[in-house]
N, C-alpha and C. Protein backbone atom coordinates (compact mmCIF):
# COMPACT_ATOMS: atom_id res chain seq x y z
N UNK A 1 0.84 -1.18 0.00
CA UNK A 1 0.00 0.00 0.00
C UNK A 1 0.89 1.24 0.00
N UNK A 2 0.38 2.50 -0.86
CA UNK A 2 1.05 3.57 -0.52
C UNK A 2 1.12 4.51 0.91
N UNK A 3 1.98 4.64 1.03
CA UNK A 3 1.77 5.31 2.49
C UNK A 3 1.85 6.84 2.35
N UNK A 4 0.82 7.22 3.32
CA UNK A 4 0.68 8.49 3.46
C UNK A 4 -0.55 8.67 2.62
N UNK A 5 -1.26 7.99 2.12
CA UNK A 5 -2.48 8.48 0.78
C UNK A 5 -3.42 7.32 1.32
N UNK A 6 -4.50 7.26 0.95
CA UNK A 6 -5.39 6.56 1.61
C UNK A 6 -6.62 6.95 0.67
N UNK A 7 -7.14 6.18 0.01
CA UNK A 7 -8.42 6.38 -0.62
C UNK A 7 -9.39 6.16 0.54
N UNK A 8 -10.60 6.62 -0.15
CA UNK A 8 -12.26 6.45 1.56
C UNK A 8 -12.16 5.16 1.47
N UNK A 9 -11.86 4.16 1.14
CA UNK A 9 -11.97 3.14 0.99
C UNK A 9 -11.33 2.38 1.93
N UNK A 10 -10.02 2.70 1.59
CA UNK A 10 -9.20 2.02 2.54
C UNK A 10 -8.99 2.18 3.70
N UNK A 11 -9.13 3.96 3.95
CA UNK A 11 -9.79 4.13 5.25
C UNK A 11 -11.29 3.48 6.01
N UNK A 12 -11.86 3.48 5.67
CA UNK A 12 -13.15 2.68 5.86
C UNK A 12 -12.81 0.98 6.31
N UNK A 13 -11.82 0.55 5.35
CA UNK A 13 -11.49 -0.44 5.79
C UNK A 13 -10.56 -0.50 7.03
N UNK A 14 -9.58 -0.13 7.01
CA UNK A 14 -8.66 0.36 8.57
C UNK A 14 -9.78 0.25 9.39
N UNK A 15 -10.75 1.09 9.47
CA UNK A 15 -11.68 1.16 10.51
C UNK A 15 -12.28 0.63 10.79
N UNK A 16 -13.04 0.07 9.93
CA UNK A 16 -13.68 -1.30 9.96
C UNK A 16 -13.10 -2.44 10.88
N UNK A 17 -11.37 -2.81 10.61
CA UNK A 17 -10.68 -3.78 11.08
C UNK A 17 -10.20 -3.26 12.38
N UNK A 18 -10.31 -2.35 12.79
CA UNK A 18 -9.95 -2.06 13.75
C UNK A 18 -11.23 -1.76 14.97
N UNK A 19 -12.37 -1.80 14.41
CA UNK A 19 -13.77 -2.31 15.52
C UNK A 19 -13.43 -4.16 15.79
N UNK A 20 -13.23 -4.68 14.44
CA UNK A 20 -13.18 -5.78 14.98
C UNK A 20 -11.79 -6.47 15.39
N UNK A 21 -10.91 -5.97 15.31
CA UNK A 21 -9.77 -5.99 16.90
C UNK A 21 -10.64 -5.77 18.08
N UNK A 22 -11.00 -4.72 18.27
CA UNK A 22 -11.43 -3.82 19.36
C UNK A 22 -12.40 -5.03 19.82
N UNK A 23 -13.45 -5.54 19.17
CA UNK A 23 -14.34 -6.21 19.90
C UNK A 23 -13.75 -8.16 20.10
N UNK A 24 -12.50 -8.14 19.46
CA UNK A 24 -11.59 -8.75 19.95
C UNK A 24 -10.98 -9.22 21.10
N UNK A 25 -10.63 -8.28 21.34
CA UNK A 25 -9.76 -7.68 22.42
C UNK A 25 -10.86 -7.60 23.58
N UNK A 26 -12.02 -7.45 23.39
CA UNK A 26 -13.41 -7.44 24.80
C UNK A 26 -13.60 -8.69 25.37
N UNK A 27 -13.38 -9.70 23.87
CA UNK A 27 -13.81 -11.23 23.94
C UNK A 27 -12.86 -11.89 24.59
N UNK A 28 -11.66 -11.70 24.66
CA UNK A 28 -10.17 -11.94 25.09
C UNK A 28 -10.16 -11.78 26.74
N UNK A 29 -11.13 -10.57 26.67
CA UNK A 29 -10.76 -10.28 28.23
C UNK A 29 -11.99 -11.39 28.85
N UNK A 30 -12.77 -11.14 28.39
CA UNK A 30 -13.85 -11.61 29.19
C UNK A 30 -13.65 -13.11 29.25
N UNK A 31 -12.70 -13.82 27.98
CA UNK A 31 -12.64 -15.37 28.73
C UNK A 31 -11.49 -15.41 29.59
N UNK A 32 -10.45 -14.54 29.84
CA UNK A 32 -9.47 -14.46 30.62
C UNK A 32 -9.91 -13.88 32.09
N UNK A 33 -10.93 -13.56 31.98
CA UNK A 33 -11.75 -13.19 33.20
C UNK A 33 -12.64 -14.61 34.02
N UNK A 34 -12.97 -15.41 32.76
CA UNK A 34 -13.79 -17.01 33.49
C UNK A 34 -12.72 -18.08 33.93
N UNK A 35 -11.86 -18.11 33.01
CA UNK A 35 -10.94 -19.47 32.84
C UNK A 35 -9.89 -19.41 33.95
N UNK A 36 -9.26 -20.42 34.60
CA UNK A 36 -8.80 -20.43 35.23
C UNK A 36 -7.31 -21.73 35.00
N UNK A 37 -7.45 -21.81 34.08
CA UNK A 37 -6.27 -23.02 33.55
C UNK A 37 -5.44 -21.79 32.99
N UNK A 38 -3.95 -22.32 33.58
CA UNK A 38 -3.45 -21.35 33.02
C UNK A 38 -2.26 -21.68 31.79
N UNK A 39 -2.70 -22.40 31.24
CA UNK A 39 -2.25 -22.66 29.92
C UNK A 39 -3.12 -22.00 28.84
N UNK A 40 -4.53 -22.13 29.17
CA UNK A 40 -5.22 -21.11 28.31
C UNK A 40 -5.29 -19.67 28.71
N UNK A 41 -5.04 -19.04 29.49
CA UNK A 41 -4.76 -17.66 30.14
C UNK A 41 -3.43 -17.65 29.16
N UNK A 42 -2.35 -17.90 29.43
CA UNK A 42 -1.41 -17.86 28.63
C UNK A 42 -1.89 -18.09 27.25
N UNK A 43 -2.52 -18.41 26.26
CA UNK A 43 -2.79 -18.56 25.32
C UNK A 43 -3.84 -17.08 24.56
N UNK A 44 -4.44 -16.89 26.03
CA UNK A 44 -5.29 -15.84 25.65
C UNK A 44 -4.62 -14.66 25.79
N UNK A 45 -3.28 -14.44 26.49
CA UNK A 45 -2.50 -13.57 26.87
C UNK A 45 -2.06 -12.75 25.64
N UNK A 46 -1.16 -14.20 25.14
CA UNK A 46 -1.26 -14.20 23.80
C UNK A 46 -1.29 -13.18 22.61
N UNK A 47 -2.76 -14.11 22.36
CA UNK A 47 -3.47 -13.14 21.66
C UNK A 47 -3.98 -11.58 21.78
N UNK A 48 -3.86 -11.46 23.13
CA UNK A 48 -4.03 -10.33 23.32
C UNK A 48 -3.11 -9.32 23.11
N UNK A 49 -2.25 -9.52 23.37
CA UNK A 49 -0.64 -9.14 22.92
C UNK A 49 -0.50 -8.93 21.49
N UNK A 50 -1.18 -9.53 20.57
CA UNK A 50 -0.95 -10.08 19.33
C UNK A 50 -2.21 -8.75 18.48
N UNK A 51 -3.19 -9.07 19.02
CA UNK A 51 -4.23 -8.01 19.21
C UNK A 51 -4.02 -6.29 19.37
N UNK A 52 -3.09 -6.25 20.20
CA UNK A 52 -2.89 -5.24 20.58
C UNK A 52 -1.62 -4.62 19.80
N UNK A 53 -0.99 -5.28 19.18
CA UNK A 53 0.27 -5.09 17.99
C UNK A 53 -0.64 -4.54 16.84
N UNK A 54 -1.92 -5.36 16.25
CA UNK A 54 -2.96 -5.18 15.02
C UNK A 54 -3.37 -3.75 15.38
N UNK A 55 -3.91 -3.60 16.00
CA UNK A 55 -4.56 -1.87 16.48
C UNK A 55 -3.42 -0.84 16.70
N UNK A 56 -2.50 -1.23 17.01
CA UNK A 56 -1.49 -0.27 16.99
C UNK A 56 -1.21 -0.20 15.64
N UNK A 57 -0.64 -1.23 14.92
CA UNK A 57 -0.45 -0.68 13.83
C UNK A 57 -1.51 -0.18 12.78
N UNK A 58 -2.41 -0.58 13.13
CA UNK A 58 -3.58 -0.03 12.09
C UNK A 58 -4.03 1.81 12.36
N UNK A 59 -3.58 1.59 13.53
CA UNK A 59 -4.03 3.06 14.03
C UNK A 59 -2.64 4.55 13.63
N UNK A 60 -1.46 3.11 13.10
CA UNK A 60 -0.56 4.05 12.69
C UNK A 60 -0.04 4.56 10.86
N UNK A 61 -1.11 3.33 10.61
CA UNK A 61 -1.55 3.64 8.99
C UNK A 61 -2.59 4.92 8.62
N UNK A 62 -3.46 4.61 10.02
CA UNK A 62 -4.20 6.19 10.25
C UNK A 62 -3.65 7.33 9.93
N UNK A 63 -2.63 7.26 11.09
CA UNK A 63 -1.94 8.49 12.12
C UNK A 63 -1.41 8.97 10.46
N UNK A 64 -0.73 8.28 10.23
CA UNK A 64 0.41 7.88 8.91
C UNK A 64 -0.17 9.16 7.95
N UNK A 65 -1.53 8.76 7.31
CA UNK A 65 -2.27 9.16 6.42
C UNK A 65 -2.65 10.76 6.64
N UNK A 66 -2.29 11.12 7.64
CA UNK A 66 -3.43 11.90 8.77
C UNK A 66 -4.59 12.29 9.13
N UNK A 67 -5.06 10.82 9.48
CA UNK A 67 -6.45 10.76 10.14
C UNK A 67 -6.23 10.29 11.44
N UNK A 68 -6.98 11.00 12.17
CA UNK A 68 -7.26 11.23 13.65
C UNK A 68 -7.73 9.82 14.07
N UNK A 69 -7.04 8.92 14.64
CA UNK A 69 -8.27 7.43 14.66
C UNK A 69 -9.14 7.55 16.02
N UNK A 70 -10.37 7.28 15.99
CA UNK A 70 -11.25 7.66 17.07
C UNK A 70 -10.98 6.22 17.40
N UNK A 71 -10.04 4.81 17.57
CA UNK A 71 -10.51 4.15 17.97
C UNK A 71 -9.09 4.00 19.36
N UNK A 72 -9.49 3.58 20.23
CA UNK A 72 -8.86 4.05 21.74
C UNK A 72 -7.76 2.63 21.55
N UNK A 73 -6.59 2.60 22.23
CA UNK A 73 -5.21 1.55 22.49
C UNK A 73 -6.07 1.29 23.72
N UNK A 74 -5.59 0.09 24.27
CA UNK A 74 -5.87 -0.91 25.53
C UNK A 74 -4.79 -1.04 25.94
């Protein structure tokens, strides 16, 4: 992708992918909130970690472009 230029499109898409991180990242917590094995805590850790790399960088393809991303880091 070119950087710094961003058609509505692709912005739309960034954003798009970055609600569904975001509601990701809710689902992540909330089974790391029930489970208590901690091989899957570690697994969900994880991902969360992994999760939280995706939104950062998506939010820096934003930044990049310069659009303001309304969507919040965890």
């Amino acid at each position: 992708m070119h950087m710094g230029k961003l058609t509505e499109m692709e912005r739309l898409a960034i954003e798009e992918q970055l609600r569904a991180e975001e509601l990701c990242a809710r689902k992540v917590q909330l089974y790391m909130s029930v489970t208590r094995d901690p091989a899957v805590q570690s697994v969900l850790q994880q991902m969360a970690e992994k999760g939280q790399r995706h939104v950062s960088t998506l939010n820096g393809m934003l930044q990049d472009a310069g659009f303001n991303s309304s969507m919040a880091q965890h």
